[in-house]
PDB file of N, CA and C in Angstrom:
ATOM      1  N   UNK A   1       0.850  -1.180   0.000  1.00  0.00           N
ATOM      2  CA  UNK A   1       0.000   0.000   0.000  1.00  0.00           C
ATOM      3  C   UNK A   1       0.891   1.236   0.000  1.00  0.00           C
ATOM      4  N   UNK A   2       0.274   2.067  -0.676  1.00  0.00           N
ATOM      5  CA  UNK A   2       0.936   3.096  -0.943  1.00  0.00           C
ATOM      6  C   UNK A   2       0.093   4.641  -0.264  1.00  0.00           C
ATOM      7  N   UNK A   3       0.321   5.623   0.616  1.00  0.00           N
ATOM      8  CA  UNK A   3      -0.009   6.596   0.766  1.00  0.00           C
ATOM      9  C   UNK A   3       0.201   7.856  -0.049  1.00  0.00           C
ATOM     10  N   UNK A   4      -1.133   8.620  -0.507  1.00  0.00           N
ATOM     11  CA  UNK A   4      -0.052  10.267  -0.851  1.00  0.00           C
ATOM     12  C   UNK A   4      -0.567  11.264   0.325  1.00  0.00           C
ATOM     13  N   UNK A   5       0.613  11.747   0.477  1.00  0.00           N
ATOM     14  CA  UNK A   5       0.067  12.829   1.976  1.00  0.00           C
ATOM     15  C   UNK A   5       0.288  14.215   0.399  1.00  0.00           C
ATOM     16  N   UNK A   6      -0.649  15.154   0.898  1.00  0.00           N
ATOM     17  CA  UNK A   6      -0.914  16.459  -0.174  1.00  0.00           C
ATOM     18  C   UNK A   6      -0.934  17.620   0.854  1.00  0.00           C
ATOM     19  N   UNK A   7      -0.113  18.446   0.774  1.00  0.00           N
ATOM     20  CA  UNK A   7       0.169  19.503   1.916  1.00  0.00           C
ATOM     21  C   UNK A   7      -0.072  20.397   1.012  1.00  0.00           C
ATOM     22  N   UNK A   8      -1.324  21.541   1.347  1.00  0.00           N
ATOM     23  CA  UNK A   8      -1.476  22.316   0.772  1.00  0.00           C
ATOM     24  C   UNK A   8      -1.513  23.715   0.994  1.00  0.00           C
ATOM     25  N   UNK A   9      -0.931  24.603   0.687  1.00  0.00           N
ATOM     26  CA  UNK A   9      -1.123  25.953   1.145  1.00  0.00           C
ATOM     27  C   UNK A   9      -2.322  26.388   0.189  1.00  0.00           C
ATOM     28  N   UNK A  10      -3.397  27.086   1.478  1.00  0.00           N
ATOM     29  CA  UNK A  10      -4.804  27.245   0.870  1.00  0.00           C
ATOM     30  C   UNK A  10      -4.517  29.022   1.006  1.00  0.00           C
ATOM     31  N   UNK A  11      -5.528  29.417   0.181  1.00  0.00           N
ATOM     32  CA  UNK A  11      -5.977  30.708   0.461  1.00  0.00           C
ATOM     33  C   UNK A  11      -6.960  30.916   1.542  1.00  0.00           C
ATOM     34  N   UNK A  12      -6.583  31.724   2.345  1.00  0.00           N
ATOM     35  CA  UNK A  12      -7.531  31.786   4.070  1.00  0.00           C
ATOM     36  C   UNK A  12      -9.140  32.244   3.717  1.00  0.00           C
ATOM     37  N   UNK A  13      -9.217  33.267   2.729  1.00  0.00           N
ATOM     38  CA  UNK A  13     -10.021  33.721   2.840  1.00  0.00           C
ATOM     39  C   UNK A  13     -11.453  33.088   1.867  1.00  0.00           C
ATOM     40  N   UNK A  14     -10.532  32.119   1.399  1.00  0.00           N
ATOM     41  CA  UNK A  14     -11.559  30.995   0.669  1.00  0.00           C
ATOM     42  C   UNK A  14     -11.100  29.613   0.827  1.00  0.00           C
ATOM     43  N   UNK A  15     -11.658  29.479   2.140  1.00  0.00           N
ATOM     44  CA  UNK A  15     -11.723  28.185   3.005  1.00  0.00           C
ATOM     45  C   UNK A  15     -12.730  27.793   2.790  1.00  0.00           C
ATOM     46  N   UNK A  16     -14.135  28.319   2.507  1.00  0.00           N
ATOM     47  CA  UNK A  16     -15.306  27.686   1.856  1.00  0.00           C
ATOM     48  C   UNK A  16     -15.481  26.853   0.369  1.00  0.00           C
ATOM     49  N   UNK A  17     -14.401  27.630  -0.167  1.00  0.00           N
ATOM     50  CA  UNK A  17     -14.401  27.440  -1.681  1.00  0.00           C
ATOM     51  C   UNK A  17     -13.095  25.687  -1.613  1.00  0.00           C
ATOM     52  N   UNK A  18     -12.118  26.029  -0.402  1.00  0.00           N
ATOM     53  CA  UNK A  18     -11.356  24.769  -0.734  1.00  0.00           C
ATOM     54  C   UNK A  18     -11.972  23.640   0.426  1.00  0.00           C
ATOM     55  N   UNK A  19     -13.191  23.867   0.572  1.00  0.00           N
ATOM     56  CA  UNK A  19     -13.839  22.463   1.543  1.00  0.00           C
ATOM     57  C   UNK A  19     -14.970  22.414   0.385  1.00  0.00           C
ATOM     58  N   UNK A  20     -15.208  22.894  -0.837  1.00  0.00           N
ATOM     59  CA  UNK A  20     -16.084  22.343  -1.519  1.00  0.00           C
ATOM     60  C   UNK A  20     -15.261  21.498  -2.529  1.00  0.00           C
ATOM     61  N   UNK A  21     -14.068  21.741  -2.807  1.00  0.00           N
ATOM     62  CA  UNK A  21     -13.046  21.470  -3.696  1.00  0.00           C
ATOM     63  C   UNK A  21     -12.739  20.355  -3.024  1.00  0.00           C
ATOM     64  N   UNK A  22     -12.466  20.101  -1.570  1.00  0.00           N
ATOM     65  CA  UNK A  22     -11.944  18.693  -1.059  1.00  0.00           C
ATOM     66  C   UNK A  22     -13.531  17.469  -1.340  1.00  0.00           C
ATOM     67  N   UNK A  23     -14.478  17.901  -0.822  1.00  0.00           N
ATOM     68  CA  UNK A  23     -15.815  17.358  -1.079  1.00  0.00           C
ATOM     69  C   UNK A  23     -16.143  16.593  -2.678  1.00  0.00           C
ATOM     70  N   UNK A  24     -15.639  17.134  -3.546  1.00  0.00           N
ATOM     71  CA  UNK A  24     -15.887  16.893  -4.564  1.00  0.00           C
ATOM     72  C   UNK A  24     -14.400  15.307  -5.296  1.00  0.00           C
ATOM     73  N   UNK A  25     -13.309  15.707  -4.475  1.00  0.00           N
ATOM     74  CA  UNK A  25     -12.199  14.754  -4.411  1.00  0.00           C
ATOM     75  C   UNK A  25     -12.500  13.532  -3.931  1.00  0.00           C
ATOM     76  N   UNK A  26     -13.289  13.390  -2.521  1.00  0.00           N
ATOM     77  CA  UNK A  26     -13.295  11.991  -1.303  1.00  0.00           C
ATOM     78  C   UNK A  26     -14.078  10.928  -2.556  1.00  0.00           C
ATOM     79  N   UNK A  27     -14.883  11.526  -3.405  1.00  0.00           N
ATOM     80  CA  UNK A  27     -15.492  10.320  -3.867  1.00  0.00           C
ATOM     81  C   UNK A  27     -14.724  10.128  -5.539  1.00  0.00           C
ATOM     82  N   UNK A  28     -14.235  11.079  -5.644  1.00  0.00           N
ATOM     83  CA  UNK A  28     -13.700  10.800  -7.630  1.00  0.00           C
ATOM     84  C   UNK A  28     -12.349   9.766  -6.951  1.00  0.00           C
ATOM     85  N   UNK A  29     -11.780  10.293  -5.957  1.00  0.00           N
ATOM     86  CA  UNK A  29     -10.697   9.288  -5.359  1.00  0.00           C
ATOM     87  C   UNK A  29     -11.169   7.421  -5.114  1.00  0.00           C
ATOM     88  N   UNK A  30     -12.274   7.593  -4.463  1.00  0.00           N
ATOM     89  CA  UNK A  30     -12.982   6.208  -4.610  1.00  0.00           C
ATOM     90  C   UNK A  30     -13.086   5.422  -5.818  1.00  0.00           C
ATOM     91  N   UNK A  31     -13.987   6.704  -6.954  1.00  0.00           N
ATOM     92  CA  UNK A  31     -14.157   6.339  -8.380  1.00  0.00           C
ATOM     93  C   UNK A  31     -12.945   5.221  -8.865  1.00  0.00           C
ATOM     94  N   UNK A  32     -12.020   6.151  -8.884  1.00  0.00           N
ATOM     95  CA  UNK A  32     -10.939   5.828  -9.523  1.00  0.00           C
ATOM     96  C   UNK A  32      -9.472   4.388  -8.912  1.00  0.00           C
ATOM     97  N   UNK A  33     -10.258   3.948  -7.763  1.00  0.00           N
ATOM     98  CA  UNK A  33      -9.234   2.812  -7.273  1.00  0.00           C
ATOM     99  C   UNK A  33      -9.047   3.110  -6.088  1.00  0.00           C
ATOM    100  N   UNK A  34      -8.685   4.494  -5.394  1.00  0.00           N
ATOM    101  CA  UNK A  34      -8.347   4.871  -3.993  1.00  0.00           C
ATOM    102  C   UNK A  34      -8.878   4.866  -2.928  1.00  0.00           C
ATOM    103  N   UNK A  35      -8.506   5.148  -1.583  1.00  0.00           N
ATOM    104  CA  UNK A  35      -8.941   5.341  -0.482  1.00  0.00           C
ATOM    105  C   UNK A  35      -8.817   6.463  -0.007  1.00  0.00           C
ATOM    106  N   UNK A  36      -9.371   7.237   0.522  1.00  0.00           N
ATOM    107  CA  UNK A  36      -9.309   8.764   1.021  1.00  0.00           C
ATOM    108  C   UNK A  36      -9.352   8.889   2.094  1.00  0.00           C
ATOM    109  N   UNK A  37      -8.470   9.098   3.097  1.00  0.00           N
ATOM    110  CA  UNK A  37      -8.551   9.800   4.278  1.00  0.00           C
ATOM    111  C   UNK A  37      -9.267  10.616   4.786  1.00  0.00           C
ATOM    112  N   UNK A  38      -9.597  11.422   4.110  1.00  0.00           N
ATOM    113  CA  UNK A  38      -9.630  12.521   4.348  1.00  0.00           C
ATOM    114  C   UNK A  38      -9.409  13.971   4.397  1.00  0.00           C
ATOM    115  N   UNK A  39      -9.427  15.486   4.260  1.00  0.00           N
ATOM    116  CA  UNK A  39      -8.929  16.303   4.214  1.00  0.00           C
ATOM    117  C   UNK A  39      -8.913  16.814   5.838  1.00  0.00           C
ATOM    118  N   UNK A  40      -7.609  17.568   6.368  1.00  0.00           N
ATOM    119  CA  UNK A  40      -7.384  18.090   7.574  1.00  0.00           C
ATOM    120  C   UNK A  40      -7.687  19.418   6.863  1.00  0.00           C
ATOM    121  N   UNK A  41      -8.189  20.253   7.958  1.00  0.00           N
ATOM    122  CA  UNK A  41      -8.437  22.046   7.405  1.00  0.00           C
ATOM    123  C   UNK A  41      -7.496  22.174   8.430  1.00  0.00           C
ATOM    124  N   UNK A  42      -7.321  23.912   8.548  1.00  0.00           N
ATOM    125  CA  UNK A  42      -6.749  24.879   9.746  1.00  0.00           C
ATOM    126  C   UNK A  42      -8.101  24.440  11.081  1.00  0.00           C
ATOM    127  N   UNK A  43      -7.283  24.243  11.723  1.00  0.00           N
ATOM    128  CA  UNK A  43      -7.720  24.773  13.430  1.00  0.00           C
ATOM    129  C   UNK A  43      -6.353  24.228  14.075  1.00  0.00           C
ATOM    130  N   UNK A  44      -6.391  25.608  15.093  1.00  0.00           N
ATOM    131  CA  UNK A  44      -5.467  25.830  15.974  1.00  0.00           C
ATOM    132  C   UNK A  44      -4.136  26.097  15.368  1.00  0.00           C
ATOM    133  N   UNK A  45      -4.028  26.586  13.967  1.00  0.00           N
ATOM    134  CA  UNK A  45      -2.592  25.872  13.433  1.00  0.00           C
ATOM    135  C   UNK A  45      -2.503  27.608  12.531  1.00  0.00           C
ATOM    136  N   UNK A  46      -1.453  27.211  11.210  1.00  0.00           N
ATOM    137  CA  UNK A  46      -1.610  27.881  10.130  1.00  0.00           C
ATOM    138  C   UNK A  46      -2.222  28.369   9.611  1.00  0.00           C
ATOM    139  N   UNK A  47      -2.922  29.583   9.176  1.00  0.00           N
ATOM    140  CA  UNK A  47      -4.325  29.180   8.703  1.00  0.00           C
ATOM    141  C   UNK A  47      -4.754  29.237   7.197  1.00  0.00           C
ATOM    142  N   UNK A  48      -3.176  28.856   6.952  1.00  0.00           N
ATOM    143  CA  UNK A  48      -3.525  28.359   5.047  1.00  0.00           C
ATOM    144  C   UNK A  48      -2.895  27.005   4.760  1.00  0.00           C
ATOM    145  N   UNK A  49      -2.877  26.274   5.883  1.00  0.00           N
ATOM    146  CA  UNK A  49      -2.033  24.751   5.777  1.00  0.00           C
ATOM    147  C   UNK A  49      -3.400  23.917   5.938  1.00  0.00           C
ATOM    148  N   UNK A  50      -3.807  22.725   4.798  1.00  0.00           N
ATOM    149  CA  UNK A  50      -4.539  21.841   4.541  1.00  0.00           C
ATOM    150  C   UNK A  50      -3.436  20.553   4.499  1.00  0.00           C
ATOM    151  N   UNK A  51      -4.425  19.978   4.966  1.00  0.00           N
ATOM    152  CA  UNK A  51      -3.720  17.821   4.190  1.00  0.00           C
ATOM    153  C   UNK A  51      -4.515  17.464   3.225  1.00  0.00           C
ATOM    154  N   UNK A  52      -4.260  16.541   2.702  1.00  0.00           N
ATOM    155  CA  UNK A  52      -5.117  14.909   2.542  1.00  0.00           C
ATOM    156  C   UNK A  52      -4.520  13.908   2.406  1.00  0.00           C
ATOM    157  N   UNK A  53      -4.558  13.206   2.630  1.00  0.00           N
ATOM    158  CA  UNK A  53      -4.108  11.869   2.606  1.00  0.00           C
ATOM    159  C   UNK A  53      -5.167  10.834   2.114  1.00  0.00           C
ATOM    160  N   UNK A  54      -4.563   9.994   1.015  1.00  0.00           N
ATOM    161  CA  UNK A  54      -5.634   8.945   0.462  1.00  0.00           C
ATOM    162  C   UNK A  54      -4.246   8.029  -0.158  1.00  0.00           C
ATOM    163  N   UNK A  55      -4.476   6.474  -0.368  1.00  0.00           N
ATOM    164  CA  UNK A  55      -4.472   5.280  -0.393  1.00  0.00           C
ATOM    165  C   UNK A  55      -4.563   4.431  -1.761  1.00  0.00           C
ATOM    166  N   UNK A  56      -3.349   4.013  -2.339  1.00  0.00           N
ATOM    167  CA  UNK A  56      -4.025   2.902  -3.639  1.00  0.00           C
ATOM    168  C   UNK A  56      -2.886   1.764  -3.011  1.00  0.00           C
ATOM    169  N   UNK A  57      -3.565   0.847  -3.615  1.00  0.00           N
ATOM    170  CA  UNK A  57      -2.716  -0.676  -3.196  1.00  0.00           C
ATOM    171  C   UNK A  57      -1.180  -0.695  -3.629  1.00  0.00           C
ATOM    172  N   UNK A  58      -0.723   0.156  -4.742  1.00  0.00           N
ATOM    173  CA  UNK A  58       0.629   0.425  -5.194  1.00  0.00           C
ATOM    174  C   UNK A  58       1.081   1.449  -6.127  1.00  0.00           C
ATOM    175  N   UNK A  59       2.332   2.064  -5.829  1.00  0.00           N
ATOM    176  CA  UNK A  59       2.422   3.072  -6.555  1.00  0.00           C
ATOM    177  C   UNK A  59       1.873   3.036  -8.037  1.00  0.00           C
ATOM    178  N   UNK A  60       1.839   1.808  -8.501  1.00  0.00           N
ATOM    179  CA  UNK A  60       1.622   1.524 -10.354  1.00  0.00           C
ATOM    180  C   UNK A  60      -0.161   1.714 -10.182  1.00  0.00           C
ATOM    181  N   UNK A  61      -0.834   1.659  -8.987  1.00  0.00           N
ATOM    182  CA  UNK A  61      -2.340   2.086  -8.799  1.00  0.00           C
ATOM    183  C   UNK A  61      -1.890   3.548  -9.012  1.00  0.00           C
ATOM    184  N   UNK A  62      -1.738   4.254  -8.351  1.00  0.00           N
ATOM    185  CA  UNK A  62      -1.499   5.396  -7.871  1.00  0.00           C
ATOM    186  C   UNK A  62      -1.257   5.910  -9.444  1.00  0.00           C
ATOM    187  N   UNK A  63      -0.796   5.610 -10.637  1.00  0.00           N
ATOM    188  CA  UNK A  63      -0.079   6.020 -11.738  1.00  0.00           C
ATOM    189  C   UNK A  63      -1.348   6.036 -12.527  1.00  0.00           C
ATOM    190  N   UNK A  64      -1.724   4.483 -12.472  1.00  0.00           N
ATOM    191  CA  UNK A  64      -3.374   4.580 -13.063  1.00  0.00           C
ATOM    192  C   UNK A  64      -4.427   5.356 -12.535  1.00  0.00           C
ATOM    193  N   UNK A  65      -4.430   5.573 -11.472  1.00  0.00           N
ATOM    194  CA  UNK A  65      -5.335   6.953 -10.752  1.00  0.00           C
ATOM    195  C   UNK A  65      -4.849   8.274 -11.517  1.00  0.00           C
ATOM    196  N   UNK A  66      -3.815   8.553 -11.970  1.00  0.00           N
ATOM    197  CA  UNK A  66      -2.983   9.608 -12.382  1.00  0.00           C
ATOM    198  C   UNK A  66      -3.722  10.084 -13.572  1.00  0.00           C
ATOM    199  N   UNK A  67      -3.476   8.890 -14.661  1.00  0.00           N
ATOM    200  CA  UNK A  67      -3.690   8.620 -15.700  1.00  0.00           C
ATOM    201  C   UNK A  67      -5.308   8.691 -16.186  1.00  0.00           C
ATOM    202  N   UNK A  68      -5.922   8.075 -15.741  1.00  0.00           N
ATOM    203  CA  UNK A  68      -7.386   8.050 -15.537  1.00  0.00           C
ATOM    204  C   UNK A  68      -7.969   9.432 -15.429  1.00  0.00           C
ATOM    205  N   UNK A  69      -7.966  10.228 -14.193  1.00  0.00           N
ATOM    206  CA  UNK A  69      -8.275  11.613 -13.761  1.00  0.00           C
ATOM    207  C   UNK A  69      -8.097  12.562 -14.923  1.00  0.00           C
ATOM    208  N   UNK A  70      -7.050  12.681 -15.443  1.00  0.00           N
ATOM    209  CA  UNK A  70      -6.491  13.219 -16.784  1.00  0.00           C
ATOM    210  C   UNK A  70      -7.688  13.384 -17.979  1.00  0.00           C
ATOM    211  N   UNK A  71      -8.386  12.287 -18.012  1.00  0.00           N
ATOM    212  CA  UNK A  71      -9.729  12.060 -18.845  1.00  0.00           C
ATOM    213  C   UNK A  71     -10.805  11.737 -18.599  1.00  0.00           C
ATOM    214  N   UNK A  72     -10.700  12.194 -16.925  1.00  0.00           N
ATOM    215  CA  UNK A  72     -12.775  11.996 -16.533  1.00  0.00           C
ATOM    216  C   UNK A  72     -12.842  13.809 -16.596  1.00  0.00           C
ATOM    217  N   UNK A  73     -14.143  13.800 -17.007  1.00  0.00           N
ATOM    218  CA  UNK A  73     -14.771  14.919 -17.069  1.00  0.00           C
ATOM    219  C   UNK A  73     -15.230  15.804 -15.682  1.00  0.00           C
ATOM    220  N   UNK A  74     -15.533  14.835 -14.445  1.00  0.00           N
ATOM    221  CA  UNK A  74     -15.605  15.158 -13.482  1.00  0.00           C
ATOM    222  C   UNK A  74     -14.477  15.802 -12.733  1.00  0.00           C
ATOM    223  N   UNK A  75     -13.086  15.018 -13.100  1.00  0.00           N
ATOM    224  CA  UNK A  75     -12.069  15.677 -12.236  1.00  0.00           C
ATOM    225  C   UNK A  75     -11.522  16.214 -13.062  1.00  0.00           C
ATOM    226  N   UNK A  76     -11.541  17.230 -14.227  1.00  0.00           N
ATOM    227  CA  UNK A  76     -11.094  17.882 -14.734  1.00  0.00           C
ATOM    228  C   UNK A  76     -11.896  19.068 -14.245  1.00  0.00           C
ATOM    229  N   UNK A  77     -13.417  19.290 -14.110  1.00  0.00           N
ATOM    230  CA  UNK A  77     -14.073  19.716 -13.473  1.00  0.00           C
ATOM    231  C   UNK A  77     -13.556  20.151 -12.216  1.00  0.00           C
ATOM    232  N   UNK A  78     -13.076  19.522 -11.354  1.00  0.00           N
ATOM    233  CA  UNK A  78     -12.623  20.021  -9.869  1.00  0.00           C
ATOM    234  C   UNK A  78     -11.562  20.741 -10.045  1.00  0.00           C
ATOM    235  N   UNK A  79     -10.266  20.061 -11.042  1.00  0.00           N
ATOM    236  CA  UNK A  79      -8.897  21.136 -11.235  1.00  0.00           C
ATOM    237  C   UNK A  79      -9.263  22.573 -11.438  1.00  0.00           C
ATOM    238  N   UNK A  80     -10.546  22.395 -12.573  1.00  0.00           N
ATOM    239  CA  UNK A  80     -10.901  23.663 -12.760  1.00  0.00           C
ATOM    240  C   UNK A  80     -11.518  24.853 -11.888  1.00  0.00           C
ATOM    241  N   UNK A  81     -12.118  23.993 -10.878  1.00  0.00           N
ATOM    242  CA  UNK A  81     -12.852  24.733  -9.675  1.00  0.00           C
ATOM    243  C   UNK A  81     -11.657  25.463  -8.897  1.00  0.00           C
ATOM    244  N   UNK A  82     -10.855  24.750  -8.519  1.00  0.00           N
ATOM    245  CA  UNK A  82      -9.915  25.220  -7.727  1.00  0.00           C
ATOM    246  C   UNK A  82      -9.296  26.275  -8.580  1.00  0.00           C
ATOM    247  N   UNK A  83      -9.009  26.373  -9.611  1.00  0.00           N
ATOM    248  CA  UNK A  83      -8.180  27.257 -10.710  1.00  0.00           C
ATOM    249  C   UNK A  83      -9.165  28.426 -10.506  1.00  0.00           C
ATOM    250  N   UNK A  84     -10.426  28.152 -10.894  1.00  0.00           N
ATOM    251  CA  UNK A  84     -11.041  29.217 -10.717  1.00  0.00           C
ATOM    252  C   UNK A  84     -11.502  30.101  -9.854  1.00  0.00           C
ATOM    253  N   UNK A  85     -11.505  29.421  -8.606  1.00  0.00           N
ATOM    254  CA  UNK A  85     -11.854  30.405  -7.638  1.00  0.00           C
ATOM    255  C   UNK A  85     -10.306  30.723  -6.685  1.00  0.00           C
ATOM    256  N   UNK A  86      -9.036  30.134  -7.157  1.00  0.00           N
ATOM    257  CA  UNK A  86      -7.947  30.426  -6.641  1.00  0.00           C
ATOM    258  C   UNK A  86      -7.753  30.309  -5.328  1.00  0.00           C
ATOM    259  N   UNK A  87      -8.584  29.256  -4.614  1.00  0.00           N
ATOM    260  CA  UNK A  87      -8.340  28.604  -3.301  1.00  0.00           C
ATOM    261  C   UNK A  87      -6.711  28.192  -2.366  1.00  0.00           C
ATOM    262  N   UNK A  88      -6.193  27.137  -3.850  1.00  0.00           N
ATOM    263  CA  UNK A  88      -5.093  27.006  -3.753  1.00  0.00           C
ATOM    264  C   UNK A  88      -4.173  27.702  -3.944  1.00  0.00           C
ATOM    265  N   UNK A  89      -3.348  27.943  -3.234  1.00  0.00           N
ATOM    266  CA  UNK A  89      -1.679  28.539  -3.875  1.00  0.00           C
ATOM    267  C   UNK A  89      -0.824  27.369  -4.368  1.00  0.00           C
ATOM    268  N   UNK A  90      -0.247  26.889  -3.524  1.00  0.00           N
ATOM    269  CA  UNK A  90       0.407  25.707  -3.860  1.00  0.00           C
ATOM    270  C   UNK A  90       0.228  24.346  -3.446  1.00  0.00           C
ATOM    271  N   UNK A  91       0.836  23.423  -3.578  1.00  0.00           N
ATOM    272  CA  UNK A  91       0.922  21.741  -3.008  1.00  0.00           C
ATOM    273  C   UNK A  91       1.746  21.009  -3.035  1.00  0.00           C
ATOM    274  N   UNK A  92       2.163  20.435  -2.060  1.00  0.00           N
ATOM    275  CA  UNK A  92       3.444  19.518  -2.581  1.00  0.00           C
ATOM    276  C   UNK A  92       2.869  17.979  -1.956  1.00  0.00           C
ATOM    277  N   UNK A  93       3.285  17.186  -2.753  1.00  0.00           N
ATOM    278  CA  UNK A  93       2.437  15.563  -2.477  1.00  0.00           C
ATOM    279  C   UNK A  93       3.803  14.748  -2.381  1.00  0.00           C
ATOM    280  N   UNK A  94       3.583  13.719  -1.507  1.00  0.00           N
ATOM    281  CA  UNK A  94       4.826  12.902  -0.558  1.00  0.00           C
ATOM    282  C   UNK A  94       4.180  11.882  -0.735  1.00  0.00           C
ATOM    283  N   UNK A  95       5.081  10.199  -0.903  1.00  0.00           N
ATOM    284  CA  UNK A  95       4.317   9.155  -0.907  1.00  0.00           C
ATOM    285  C   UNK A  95       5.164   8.560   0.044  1.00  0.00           C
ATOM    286  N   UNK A  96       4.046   7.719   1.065  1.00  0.00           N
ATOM    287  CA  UNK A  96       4.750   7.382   2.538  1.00  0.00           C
ATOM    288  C   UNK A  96       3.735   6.158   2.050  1.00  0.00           C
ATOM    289  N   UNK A  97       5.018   5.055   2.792  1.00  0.00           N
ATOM    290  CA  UNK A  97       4.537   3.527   3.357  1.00  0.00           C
ATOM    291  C   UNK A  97       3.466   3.567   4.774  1.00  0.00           C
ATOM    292  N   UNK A  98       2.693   3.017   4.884  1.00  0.00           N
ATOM    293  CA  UNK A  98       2.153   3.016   5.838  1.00  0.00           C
ATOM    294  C   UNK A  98       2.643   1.789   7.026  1.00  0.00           C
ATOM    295  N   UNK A  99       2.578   2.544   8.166  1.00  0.00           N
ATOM    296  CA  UNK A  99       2.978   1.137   8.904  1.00  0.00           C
ATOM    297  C   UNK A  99       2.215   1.451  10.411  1.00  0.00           C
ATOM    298  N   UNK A 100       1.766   0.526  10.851  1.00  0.00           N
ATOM    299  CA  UNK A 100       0.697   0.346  11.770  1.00  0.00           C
ATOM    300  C   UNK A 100       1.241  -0.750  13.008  1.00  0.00           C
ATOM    301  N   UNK A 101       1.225   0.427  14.148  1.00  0.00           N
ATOM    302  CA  UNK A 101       1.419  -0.166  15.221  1.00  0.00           C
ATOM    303  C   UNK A 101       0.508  -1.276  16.158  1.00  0.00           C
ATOM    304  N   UNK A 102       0.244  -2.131  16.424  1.00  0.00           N
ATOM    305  CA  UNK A 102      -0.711  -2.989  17.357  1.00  0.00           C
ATOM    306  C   UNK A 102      -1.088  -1.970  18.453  1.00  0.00           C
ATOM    307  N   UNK A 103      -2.436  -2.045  18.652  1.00  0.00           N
ATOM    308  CA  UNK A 103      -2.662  -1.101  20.153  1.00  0.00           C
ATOM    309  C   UNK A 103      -2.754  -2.940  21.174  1.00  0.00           C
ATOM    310  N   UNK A 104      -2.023  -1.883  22.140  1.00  0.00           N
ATOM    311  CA  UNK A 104      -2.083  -2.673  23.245  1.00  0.00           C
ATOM    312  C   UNK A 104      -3.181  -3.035  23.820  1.00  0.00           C
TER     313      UNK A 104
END
């Protein structure tokens, strides 16, 4: 399994506009092979630092998720949302192994 953690510097003042933009991701991520974490917003913190983190069984998933998105109409749709209302500034995406401790 493969993780992508997505660290995003948001625009503060359209935090509405990038929780409709994450909303529209949790399920095209499903669509397409993945697992979604979730998006973290600001509280208590930064207040233009976002996550997400979501899940494919291997990086060569992760490539076909890539690949795929590129030509659905829906998530070309979302790139565009974000472009357009300029939510995002930037992002940088990290791929981490997951490893899971036993709870005692």
């Amino acid at each position: 399994m493969i993780t992508c953690y997505v660290q995003y510097e948001i625009e503060p003042d359209k935090l509405a506009e990038f929780e409709h933009y994450a909303k529209l991701w949790v399920p095209l991520v499903k669509k397409h092979g993945g697992f979604h974490h979730g998006y973290f917003m600001p509280h208590e913190s930064a207040n233009d630092l976002a996550l997400a983190l979501f899940s494919f069984d291997s990086l060569a998933k992760y490539e076909e998720y890539r690949a795929d998105i590129a030509q659905d109409p829906e998530c070309i749709a979302a790139f565009q949302y974000a472009k357009d209302t300029k939510c995002i500034r930037r992002y940088d995406r990290q791929f981490l192994k997951p490893f899971m401790v036993p709870m005692a």
